[in-house]
Every structure is written in structure tokens, then in C-alpha cells.
C-alpha atoms as a PDB file:
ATOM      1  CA  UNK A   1      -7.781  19.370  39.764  1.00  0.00           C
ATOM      2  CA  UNK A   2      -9.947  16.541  40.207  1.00  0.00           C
ATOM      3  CA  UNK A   3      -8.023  12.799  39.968  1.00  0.00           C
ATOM      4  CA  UNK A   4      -8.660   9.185  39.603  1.00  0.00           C
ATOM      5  CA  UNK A   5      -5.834   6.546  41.322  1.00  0.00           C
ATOM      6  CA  UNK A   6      -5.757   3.426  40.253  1.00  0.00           C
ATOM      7  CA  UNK A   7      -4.217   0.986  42.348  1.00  0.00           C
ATOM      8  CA  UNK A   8      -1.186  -0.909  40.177  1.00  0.00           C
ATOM      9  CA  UNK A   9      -0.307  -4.662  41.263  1.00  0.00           C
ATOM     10  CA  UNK A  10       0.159  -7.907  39.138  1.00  0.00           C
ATOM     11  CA  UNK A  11       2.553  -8.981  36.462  1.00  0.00           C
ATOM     12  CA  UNK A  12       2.248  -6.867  32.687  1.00  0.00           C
ATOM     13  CA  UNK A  13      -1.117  -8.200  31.373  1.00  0.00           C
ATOM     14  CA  UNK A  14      -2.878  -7.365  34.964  1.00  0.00           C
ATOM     15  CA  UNK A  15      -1.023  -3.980  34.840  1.00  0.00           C
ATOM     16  CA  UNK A  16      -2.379  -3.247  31.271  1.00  0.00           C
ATOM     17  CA  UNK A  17      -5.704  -3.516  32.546  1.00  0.00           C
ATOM     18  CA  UNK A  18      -6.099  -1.602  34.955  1.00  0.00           C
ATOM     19  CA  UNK A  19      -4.401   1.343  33.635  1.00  0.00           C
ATOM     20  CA  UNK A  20      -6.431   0.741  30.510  1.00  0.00           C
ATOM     21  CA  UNK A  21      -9.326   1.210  32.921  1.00  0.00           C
ATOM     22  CA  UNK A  22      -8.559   4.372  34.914  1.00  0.00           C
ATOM     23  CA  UNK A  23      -6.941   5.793  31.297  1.00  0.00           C
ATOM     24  CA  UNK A  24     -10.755   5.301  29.996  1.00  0.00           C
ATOM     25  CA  UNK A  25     -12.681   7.064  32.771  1.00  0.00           C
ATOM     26  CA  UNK A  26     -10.131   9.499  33.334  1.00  0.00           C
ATOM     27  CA  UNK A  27     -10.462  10.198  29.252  1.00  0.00           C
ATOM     28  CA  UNK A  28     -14.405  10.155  29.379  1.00  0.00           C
ATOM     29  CA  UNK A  29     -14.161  12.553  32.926  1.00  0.00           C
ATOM     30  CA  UNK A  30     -11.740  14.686  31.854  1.00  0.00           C
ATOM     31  CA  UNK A  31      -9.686  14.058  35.470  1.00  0.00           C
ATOM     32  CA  UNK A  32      -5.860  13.937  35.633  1.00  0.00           C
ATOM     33  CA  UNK A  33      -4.692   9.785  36.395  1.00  0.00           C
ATOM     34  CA  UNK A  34      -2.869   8.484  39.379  1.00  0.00           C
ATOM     35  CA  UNK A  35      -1.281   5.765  39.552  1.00  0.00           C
ATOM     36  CA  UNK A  36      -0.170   3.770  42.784  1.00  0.00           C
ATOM     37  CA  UNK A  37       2.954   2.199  42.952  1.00  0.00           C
ATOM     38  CA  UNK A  38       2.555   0.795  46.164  1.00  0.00           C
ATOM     39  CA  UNK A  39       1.401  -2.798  45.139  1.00  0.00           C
ATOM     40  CA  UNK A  40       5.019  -2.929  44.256  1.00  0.00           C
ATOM     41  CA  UNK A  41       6.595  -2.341  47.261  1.00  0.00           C
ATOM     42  CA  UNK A  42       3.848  -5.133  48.823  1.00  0.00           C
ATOM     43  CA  UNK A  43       4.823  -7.462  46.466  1.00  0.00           C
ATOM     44  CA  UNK A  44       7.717  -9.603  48.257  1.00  0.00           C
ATOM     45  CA  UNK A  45       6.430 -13.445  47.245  1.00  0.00           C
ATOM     46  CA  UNK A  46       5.823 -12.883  43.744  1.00  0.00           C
ATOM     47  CA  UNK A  47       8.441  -9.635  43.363  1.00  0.00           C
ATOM     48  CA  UNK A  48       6.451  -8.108  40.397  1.00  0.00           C
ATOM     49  CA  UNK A  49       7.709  -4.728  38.959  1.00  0.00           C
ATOM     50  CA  UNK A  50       5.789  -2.002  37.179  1.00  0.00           C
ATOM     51  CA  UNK A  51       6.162  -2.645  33.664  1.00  0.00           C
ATOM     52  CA  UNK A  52       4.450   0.001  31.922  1.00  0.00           C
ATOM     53  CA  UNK A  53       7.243   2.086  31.300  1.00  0.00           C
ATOM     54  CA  UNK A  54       7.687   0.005  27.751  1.00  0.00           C
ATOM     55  CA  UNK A  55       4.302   1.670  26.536  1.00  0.00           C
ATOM     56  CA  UNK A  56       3.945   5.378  24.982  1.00  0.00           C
ATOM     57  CA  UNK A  57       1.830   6.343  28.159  1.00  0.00           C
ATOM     58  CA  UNK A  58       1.162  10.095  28.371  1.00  0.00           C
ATOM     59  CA  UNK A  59       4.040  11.872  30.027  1.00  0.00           C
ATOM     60  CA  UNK A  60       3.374  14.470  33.068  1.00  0.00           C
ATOM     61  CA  UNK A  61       1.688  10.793  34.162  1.00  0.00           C
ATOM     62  CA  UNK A  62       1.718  11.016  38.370  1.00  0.00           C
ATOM     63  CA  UNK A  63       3.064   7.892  40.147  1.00  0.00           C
ATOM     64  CA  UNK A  64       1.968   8.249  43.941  1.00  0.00           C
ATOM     65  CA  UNK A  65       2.267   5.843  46.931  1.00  0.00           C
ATOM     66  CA  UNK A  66      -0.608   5.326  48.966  1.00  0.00           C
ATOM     67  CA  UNK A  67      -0.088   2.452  51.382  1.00  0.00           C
ATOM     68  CA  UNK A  68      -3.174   2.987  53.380  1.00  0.00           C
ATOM     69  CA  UNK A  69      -5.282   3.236  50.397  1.00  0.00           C
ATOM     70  CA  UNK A  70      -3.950   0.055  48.972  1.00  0.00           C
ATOM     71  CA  UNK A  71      -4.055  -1.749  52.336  1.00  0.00           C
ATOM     72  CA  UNK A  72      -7.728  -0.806  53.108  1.00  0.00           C
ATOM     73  CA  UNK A  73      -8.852  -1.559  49.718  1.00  0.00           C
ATOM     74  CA  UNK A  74      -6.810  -4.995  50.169  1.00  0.00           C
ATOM     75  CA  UNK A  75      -8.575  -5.827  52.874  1.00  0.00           C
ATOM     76  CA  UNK A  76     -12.659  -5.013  51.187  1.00  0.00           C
ATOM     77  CA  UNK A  77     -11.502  -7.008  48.289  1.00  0.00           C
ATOM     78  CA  UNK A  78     -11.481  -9.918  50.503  1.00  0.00           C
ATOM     79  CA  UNK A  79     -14.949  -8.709  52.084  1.00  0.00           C
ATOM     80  CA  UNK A  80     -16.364  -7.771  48.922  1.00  0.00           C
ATOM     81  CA  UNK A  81     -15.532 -11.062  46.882  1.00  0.00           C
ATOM     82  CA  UNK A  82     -17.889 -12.694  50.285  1.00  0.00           C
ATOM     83  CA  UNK A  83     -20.536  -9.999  49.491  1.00  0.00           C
ATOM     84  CA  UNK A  84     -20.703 -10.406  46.019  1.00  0.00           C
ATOM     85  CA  UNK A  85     -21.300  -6.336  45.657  1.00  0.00           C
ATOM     86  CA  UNK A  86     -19.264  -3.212  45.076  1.00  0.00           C
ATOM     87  CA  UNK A  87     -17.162  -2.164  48.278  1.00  0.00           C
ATOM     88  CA  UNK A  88     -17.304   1.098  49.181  1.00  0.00           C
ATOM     89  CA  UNK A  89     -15.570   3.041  51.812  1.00  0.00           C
ATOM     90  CA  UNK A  90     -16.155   6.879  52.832  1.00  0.00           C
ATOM     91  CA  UNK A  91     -18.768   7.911  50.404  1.00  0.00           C
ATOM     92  CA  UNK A  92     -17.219   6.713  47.183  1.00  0.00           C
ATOM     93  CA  UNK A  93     -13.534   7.151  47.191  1.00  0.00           C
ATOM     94  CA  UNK A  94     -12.406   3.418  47.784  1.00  0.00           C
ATOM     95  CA  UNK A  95     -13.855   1.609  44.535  1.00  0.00           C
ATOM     96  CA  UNK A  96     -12.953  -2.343  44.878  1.00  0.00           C
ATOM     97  CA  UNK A  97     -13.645  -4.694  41.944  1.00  0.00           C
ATOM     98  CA  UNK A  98     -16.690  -6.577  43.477  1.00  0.00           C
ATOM     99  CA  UNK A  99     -15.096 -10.217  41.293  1.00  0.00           C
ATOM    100  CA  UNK A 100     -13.258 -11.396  38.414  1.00  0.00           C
ATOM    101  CA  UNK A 101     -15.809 -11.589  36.793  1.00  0.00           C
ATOM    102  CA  UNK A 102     -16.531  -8.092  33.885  1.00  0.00           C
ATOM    103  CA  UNK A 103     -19.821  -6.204  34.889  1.00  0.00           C
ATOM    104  CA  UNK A 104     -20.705  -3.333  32.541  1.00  0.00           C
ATOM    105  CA  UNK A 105     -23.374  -1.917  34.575  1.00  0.00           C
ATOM    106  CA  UNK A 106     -21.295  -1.750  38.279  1.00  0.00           C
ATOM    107  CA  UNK A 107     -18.278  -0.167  35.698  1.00  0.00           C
ATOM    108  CA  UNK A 108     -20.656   2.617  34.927  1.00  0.00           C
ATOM    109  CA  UNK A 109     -21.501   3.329  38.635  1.00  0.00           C
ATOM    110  CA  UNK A 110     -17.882   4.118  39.316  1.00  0.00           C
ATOM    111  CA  UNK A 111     -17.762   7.872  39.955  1.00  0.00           C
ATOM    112  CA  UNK A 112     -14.006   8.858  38.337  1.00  0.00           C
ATOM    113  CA  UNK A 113     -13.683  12.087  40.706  1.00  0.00           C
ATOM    114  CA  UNK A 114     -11.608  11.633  43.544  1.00  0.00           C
ATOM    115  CA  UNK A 115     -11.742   7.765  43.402  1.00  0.00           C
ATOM    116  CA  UNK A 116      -9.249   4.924  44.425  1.00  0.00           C
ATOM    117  CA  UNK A 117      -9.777   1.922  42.287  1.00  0.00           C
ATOM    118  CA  UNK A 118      -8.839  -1.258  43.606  1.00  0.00           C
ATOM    119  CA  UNK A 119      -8.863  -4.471  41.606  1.00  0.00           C
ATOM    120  CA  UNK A 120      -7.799  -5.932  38.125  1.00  0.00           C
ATOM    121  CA  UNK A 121     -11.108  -4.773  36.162  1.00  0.00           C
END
């Protein structure tokens, strides 16, 4: 079955977003959600936790770890914030959030098949 992984880092409210935003293109794609513990593990200044396990998320919900995804799309963040443009890496599978700032239009560009999203969104 076809999946979307979204890339899970940050403290609650950055957590709630971007499962909010792989839980809405997964929804409108009909494609089973990942999500990517890893960002944890990273974590060692701040020592954030995944705190999503207080909310009614669907159960069956697949927690994966994927430390070369989250590393490479680490690493385009930093290019792509430069760029100003959406970062993509072997054909469309490593999606990084281009900048902080919300962009309905490069949102809808995000093919949910097969995808890695990277970013806070």
C-alpha cells in the first residue's frame, strides 16, 4: 500500500502540526501514515519526546525510524531555506518545507504517495 512519512521533531505544538499535515493528505489520498520517530532519538540538546500519544490518533498508526531520511532531509532544509524553493531529492520522495512561512500553493504540489515530509508545515 502506498504511504506518506512524516518526519516528527519539536516540542507538542510543532508535533501537532505536522501530523495534522500528513493526517490531511494522507485523508484526501487515501495512503496509510508514517510517522518517524527518529527526530527523537536526534534530539540530545533540547531532549524533546513524542507527545502525541495523549491524542485519540487512529490506532494500527505505524511509527518507523528512518535516520537517513531524516538526516538528508536535515541537511536540504538548510539548503532550501538559502534557495527559497521546495527541496526535492530523487524524484519526489524527500519533501522539505521550503520556510516558516504557510504557502498554499507549494502545499498542493506535494505528491502524498511515497513521500517523506520534512519540516514543521
Amino acid at each position: 500500500m502506498a504511504s506518506l512519512t512524516v518526519a516528527l521533531s519539536g516540542g507538542l505544538g510543532n508535533q501537532m502540526f505536522q501530523y495534522a499535515m500528513g493526517r490531511a493528505l494522507t485523508l484526501r489520498h487515501d495512503v496509510e501514515l508514517r510517522l518517524d520517530l527518529y527526530g527523537f532519538e536526534f534530539d540530545a540538546f533540547h531532549r524533546r519526546n513524542f507527545e502525541l500519544d495523549y491524542f485519540s490518533i487512529p490506532p494500527g498508526l505505524r511509527h518507523v525510524r528512518s535516520p537517513i531520511a531524516f538526516s538528508a532531509g536535515r541537511l536540504l532544509s538548510y539548503i532550501s531555506r538559502i534557495r527559497k524553493e521546495v527541496a526535492i531529492l530523487g524524484g519526489s520522495w524527500l519533501i522539505v518545507e521550503p520556510s516558516l512561512e504557510f504557502d498554499l500553493q507549494q502545499i498542493r504540489r506535494i505528491p502524498a504517495t511515497n513521500a517523506y515530509l520534512f519540516g514543521y508545515w
